[in-house]
N, C-alpha and C. Protein backbone atom coordinates (compact mmCIF):
# COMPACT_ATOMS: atom_id res chain seq x y z
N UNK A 1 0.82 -1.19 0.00
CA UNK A 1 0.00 0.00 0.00
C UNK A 1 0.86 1.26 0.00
N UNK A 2 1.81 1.35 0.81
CA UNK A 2 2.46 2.54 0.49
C UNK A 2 3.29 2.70 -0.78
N UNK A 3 3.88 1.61 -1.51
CA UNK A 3 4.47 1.81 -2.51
C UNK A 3 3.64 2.69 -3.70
N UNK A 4 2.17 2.09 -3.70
CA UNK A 4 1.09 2.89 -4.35
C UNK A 4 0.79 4.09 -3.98
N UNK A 5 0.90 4.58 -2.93
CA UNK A 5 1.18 6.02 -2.61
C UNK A 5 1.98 6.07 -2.66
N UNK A 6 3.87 6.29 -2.80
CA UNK A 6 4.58 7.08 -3.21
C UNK A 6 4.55 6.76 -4.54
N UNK A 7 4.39 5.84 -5.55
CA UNK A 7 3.98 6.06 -6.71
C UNK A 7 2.87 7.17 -7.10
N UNK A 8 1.84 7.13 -6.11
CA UNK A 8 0.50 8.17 -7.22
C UNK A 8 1.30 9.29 -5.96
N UNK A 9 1.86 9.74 -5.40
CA UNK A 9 2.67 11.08 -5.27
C UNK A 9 3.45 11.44 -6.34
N UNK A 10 4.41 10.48 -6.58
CA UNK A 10 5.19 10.59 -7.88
C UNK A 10 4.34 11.10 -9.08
N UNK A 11 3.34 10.23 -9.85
CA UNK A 11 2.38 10.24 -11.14
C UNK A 11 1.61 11.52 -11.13
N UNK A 12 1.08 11.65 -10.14
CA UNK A 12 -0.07 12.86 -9.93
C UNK A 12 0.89 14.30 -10.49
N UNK A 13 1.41 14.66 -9.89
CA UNK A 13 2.39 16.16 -10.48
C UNK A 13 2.91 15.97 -11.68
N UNK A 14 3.07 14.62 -12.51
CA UNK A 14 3.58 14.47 -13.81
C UNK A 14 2.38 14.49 -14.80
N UNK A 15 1.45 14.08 -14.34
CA UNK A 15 -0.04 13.97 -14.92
C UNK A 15 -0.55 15.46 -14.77
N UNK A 16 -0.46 15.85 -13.88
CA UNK A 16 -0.54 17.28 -13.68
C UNK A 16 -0.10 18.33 -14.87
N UNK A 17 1.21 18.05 -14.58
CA UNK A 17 1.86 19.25 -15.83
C UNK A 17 1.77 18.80 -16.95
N UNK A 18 1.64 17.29 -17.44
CA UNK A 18 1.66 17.42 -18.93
C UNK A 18 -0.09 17.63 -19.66
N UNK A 19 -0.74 17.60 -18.50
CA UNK A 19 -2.11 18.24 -19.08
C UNK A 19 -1.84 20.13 -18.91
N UNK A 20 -1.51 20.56 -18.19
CA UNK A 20 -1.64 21.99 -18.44
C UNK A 20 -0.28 22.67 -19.48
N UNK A 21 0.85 21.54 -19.56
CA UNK A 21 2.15 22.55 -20.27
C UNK A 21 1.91 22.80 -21.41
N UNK A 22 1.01 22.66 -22.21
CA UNK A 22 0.72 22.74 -23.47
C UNK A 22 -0.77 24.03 -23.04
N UNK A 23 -0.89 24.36 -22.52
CA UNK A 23 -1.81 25.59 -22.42
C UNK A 23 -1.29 26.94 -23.16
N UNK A 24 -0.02 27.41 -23.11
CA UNK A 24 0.59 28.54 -23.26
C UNK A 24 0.55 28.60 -24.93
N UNK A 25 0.75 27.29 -25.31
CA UNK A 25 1.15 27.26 -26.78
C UNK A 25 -0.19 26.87 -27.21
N UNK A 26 -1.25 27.07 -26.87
CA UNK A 26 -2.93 26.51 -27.59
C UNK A 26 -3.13 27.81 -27.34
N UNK A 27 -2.29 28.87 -27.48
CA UNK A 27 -3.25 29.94 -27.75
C UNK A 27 -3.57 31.02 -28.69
N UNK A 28 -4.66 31.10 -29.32
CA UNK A 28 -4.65 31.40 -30.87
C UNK A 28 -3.81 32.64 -31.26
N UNK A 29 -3.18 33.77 -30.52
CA UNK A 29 -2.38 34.54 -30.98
C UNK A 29 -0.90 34.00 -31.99
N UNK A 30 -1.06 34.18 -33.18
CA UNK A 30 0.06 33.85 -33.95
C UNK A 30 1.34 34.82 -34.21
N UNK A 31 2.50 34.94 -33.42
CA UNK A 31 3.37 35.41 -33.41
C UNK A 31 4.69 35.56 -34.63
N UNK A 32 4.53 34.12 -35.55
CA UNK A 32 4.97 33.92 -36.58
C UNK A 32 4.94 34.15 -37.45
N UNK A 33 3.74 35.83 -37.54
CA UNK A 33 3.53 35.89 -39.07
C UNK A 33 4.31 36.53 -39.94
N UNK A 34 4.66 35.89 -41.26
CA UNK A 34 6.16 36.84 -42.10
C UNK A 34 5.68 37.78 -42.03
N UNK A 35 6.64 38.41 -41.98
CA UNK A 35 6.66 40.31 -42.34
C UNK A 35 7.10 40.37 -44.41
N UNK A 36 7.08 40.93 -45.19
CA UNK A 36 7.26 40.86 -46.15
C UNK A 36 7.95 42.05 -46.14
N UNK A 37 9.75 42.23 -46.51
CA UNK A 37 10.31 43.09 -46.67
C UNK A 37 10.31 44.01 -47.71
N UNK A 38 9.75 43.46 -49.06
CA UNK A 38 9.82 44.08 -50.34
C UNK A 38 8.35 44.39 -50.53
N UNK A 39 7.39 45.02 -50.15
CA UNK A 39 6.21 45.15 -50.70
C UNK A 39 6.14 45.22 -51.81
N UNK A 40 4.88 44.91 -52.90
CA UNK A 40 4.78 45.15 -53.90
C UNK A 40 4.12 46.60 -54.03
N UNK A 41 4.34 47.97 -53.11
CA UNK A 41 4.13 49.01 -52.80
C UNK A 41 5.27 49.35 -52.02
N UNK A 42 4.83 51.41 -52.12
CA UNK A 42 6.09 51.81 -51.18
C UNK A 42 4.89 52.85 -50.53
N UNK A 43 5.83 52.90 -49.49
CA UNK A 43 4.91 54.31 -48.29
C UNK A 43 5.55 55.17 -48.59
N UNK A 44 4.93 56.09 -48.66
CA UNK A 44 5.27 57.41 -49.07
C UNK A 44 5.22 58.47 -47.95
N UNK A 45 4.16 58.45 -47.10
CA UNK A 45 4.10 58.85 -45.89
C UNK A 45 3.20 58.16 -45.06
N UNK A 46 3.96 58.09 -43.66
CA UNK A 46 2.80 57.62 -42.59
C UNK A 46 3.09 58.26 -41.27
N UNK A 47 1.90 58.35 -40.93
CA UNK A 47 1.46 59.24 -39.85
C UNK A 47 0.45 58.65 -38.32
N UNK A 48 0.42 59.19 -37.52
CA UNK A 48 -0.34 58.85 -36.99
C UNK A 48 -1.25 60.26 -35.73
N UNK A 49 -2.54 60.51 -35.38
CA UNK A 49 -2.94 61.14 -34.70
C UNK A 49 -3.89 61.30 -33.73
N UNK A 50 -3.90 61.22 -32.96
CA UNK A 50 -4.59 61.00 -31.56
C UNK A 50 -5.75 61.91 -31.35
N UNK A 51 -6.51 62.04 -30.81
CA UNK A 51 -7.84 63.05 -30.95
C UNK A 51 -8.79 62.69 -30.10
N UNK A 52 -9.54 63.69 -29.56
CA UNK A 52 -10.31 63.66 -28.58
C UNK A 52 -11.68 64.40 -28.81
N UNK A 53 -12.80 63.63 -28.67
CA UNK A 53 -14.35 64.34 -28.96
C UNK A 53 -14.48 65.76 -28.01
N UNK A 54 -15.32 66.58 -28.07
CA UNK A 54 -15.79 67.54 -27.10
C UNK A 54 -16.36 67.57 -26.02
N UNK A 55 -17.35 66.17 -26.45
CA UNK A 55 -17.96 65.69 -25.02
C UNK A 55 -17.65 64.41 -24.67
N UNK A 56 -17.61 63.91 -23.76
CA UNK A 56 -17.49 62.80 -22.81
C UNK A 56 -18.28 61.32 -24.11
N UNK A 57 -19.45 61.71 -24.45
CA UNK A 57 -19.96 60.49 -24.89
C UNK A 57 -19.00 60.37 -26.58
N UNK A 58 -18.13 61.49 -26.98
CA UNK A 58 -17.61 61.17 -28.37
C UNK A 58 -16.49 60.37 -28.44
N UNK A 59 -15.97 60.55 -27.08
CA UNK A 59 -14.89 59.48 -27.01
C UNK A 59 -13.42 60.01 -27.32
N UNK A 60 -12.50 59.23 -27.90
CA UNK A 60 -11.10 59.71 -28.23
C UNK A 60 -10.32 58.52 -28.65
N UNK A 61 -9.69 58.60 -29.56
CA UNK A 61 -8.96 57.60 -30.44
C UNK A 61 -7.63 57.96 -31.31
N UNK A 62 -7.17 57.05 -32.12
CA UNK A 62 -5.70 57.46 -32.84
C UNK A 62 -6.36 56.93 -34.21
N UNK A 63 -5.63 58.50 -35.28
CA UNK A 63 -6.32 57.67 -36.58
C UNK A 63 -4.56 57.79 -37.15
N UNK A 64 -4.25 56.70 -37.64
CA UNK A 64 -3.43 56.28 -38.97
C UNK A 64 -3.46 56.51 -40.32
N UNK A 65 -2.81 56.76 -40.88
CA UNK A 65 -2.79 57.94 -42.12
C UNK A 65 -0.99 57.15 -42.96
N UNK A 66 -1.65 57.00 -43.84
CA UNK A 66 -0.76 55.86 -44.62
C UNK A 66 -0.68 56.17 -46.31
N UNK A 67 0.23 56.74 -46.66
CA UNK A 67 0.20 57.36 -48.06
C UNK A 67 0.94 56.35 -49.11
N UNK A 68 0.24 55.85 -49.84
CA UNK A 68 1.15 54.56 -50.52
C UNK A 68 1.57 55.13 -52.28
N UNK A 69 2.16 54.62 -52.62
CA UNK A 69 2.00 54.64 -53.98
C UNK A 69 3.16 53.29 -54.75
N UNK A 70 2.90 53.60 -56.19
CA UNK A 70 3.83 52.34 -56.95
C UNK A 70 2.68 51.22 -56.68
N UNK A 71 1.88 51.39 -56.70
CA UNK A 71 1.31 49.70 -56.76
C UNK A 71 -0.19 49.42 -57.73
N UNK A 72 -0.28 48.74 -57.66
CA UNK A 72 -1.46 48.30 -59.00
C UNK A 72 -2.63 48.13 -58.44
N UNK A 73 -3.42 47.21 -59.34
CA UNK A 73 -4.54 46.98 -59.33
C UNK A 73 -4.95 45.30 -58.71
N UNK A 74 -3.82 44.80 -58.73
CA UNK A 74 -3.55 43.68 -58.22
C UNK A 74 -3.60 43.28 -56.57
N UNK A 75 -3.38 44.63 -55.73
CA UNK A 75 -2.60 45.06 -54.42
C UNK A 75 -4.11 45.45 -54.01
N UNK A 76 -4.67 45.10 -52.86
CA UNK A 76 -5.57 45.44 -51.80
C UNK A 76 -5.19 45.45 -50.70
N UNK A 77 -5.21 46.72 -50.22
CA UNK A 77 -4.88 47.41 -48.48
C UNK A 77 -6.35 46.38 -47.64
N UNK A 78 -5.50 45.89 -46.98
CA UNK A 78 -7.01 45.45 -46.14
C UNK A 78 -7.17 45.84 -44.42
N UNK A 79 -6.07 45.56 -44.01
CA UNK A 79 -6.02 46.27 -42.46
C UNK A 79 -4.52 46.58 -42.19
N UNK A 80 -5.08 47.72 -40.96
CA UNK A 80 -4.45 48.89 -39.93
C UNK A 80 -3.61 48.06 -38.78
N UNK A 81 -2.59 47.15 -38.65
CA UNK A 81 -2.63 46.31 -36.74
C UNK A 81 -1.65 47.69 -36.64
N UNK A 82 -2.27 48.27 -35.21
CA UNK A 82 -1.41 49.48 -34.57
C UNK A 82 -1.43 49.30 -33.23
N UNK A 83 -0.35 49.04 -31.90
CA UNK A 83 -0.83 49.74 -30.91
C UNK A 83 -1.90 48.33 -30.33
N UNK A 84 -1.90 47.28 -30.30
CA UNK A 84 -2.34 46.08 -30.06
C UNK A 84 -3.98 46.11 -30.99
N UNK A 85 -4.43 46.98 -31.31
CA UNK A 85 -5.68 47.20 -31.89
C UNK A 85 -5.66 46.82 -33.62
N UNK A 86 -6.57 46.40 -34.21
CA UNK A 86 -6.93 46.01 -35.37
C UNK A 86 -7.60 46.46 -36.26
N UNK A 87 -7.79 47.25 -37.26
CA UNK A 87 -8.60 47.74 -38.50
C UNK A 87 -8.94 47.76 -39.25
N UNK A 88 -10.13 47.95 -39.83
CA UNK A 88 -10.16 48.03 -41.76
C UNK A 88 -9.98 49.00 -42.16
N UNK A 89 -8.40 49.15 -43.40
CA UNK A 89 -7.84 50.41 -43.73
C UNK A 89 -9.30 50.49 -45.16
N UNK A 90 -9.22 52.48 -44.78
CA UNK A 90 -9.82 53.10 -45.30
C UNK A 90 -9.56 53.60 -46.48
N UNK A 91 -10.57 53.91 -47.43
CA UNK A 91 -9.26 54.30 -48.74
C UNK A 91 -9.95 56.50 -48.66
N UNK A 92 -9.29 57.43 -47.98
CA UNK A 92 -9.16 58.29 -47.44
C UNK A 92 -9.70 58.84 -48.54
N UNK A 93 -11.17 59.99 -47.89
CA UNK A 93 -11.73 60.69 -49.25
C UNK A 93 -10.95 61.88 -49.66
N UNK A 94 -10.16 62.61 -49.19
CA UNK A 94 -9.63 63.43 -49.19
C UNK A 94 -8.06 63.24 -50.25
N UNK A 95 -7.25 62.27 -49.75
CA UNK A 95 -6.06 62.05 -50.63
C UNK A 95 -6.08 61.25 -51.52
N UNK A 96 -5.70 60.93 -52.47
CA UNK A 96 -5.32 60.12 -53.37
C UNK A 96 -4.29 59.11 -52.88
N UNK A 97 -4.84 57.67 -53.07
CA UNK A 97 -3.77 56.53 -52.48
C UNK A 97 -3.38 56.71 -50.86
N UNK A 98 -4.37 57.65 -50.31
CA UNK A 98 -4.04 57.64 -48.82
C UNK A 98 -4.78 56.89 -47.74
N UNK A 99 -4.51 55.66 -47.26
CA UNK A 99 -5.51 54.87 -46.18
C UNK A 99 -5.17 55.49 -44.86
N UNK A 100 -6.57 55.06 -44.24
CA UNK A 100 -6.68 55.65 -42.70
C UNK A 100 -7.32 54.63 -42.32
N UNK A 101 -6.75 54.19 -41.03
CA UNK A 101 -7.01 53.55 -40.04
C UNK A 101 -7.86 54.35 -38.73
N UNK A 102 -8.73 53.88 -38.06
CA UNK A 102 -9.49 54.74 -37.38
C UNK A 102 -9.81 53.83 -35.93
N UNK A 103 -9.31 54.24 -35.04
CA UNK A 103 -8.13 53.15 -33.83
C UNK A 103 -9.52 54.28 -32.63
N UNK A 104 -10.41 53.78 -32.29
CA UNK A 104 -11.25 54.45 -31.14
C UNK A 104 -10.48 53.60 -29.81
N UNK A 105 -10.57 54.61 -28.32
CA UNK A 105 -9.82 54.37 -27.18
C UNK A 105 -10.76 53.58 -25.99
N UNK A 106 -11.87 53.47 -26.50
CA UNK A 106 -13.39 52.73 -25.72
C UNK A 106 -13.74 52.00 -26.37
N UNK A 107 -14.20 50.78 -25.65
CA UNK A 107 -15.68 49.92 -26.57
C UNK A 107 -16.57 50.17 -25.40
N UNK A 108 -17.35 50.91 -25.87
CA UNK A 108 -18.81 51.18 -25.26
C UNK A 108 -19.63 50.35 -25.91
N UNK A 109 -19.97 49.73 -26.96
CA UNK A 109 -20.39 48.57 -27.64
C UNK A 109 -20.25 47.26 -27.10
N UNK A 110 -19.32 46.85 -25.86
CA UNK A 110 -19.29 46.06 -25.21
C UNK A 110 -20.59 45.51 -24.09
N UNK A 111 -21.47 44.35 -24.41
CA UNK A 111 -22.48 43.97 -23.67
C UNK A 111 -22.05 43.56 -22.51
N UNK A 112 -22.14 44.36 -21.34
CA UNK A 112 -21.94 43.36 -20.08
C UNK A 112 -23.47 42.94 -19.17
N UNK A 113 -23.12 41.97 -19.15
CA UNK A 113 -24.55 41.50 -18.41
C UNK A 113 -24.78 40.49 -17.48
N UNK A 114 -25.54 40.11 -16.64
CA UNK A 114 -25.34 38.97 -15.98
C UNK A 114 -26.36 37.50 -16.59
N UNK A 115 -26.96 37.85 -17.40
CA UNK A 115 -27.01 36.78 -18.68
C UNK A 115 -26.38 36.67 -19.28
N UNK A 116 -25.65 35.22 -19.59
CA UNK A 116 -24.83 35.38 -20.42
C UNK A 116 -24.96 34.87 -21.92
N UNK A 117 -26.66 34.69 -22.12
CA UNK A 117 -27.40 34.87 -23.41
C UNK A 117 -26.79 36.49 -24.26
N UNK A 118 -27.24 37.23 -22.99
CA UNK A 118 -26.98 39.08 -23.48
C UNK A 118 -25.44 39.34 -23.63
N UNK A 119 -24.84 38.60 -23.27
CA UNK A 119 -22.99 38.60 -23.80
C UNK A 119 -22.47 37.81 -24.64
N UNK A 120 -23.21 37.48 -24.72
CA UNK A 120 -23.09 36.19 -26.06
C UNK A 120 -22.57 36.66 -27.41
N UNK A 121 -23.32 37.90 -27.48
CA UNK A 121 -23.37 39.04 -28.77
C UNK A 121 -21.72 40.13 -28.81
N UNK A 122 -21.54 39.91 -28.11
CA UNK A 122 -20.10 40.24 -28.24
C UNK A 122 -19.20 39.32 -28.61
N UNK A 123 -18.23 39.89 -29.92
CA UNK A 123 -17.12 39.43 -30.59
C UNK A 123 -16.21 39.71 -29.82
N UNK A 124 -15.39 38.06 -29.86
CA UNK A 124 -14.13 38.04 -29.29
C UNK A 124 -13.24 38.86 -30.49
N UNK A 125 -12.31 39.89 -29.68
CA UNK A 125 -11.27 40.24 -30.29
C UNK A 125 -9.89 39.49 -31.20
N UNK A 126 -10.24 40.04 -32.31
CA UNK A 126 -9.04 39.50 -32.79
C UNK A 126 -7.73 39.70 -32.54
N UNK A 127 -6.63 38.11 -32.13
CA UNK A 127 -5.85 38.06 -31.42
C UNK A 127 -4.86 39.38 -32.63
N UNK A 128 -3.78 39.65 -31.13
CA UNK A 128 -2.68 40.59 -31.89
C UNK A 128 -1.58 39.78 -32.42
N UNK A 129 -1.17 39.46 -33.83
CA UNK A 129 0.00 38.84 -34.02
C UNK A 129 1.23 39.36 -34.02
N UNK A 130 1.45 40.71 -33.41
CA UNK A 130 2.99 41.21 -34.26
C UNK A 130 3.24 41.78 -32.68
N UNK A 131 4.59 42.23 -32.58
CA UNK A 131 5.18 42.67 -31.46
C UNK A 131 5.96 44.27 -31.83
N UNK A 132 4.96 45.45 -31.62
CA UNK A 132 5.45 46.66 -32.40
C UNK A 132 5.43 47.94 -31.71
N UNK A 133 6.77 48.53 -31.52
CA UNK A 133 7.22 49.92 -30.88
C UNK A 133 5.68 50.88 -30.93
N UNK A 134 5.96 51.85 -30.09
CA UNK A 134 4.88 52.20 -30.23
C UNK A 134 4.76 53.32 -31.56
N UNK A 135 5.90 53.36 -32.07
CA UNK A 135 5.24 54.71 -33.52
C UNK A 135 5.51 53.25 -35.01
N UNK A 136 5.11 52.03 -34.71
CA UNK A 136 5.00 51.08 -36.49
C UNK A 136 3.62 50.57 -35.89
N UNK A 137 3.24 50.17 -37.51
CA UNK A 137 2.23 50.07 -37.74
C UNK A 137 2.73 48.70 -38.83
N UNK A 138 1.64 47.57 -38.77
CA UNK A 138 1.46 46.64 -39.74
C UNK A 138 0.73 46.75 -40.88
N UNK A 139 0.72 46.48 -42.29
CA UNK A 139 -0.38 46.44 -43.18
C UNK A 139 -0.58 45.21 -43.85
N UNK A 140 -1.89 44.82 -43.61
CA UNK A 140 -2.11 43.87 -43.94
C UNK A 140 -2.42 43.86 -45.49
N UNK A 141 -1.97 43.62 -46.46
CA UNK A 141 -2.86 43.44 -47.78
C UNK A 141 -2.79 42.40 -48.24
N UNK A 142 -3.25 42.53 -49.42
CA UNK A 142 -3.26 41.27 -50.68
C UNK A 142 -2.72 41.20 -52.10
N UNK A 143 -1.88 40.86 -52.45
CA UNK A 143 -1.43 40.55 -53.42
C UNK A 143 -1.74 39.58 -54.23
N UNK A 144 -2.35 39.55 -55.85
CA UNK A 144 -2.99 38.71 -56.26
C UNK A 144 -3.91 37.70 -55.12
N UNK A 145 -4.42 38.20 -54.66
CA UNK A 145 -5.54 37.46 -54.01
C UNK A 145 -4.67 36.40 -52.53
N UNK A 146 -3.14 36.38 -52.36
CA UNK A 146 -2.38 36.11 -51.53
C UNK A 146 -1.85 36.87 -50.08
N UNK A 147 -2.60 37.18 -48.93
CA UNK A 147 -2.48 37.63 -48.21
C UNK A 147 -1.04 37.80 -47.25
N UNK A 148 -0.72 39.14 -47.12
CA UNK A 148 0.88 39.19 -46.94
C UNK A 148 0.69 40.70 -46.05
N UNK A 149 1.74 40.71 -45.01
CA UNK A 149 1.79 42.07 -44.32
C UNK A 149 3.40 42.69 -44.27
N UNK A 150 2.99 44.09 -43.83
CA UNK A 150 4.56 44.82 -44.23
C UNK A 150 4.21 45.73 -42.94
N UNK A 151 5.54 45.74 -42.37
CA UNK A 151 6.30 46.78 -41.32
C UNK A 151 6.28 48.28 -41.89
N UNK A 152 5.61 49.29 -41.16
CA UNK A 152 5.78 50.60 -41.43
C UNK A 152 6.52 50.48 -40.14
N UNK A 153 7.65 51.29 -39.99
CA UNK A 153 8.79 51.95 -39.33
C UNK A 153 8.75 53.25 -39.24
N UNK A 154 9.10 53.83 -37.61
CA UNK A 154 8.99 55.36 -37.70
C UNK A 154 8.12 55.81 -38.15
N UNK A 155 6.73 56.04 -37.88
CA UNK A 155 6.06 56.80 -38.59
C UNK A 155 5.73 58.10 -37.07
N UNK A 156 6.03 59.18 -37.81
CA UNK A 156 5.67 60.18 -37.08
C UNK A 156 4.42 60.84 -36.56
N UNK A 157 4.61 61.34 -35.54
CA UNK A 157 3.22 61.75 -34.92
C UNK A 157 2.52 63.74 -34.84
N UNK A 158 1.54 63.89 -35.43
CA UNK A 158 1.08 64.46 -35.51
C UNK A 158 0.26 65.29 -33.99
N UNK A 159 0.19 66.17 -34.10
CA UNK A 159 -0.26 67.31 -33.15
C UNK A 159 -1.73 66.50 -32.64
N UNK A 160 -2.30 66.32 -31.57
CA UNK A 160 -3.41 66.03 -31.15
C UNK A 160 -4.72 66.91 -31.26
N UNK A 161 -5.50 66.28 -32.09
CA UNK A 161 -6.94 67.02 -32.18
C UNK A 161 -7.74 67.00 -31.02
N UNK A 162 -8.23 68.55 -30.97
CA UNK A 162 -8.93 68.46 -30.31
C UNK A 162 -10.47 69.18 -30.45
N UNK A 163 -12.01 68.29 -30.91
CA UNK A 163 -12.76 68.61 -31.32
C UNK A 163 -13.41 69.93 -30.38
N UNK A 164 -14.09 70.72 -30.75
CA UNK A 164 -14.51 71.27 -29.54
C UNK A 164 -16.10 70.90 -29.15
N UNK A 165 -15.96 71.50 -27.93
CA UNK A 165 -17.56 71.01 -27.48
C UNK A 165 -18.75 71.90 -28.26
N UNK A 166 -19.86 71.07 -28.40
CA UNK A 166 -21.17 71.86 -28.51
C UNK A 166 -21.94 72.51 -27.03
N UNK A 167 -22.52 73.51 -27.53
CA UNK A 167 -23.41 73.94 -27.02
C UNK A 167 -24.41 73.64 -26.36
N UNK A 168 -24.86 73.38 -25.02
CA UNK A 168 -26.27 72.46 -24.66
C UNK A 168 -27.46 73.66 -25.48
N UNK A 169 -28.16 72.51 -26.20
CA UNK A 169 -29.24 72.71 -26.62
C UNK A 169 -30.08 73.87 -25.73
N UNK A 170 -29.48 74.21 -24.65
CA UNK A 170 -31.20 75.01 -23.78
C UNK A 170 -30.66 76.12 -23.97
N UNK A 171 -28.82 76.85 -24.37
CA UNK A 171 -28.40 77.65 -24.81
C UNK A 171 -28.59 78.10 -25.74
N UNK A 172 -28.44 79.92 -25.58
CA UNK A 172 -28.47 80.28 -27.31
C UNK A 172 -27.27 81.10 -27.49
């Protein structure tokens, strides 16, 4: 009888860790993804700018500002990764070949509830794959229909907006 207990003393902590040591690595963040050094595009300028609503309920966020050129018809910008956050790059009404990323600092869109029918409706975030200083930015695009991302480096920062407030309505 005791040999069977210092055996299941022994077994138990080995049974133990090889069910949890594989936890760290089951987890869907992919750290491995190539970077593609040669885009089939070049940046021309990138930027980034921080900004703040007037009132409390507008919120405050960082928008990304990404000026590309040299590339075809072949090449689709598809997302912004900045700053652990994720985007769909914009194709900017204002510039020509200029995407913006639009990075808000709240999810107020977040259901919290103590049903968890009513939280249900919230999307899990998509994991962050890249590990990035705080002034680069990733771009995700597509090349012939082949999905591939590129390192923006250094991109400089712009003066902080600041919207101003409105007026309460009972004012004139």
């Amino acid at each position: 009888m005791k040999t069977k207990s210092h055996l299941f003393q022994f077994i138990s902590p080995v049974i133990f860790m090889a069910l949890f040591a594989n936890c760290g690595g089951s987890k869907s963040g992919n750290t491995d993804v190539k970077l593609e050094q040669d885009p089939p595009f070049s940046v021309k300028d990138a930027y980034y700018q921080d900004w703040v609503a007037g009132i409390k309920e507008g919120g405050s966020g960082t928008n990304v500002y990404l000026a590309l050129e040299n590339f075809t018809d072949k090449v689709v910008i598809e997302k912004i990764y900045f700053r652990k956050k994720i985007t769909k790059a914009q194709i900017s009404p204002q510039i020509r070949n200029q995407y913006v990323g639009y990075f808000k600092n709240d999810d107020k869109d977040m259901v919290m509830d103590i049903d968890p029918v009513k939280e249900a409706v919230n999307a899990p975030r998509e994991p962050f794959p890249f590990s990035l200083e705080h002034n680069e930015a990733v771009i995700a695009y597509r090349n012939m229909d082949v999905l591939k991302y590129t390192l923006v480096r250094d991109m400089r920062r712009e003066e902080m907006i600041a919207y101003p407030s409105t007026k309460p309505k009972n004012e004139h």
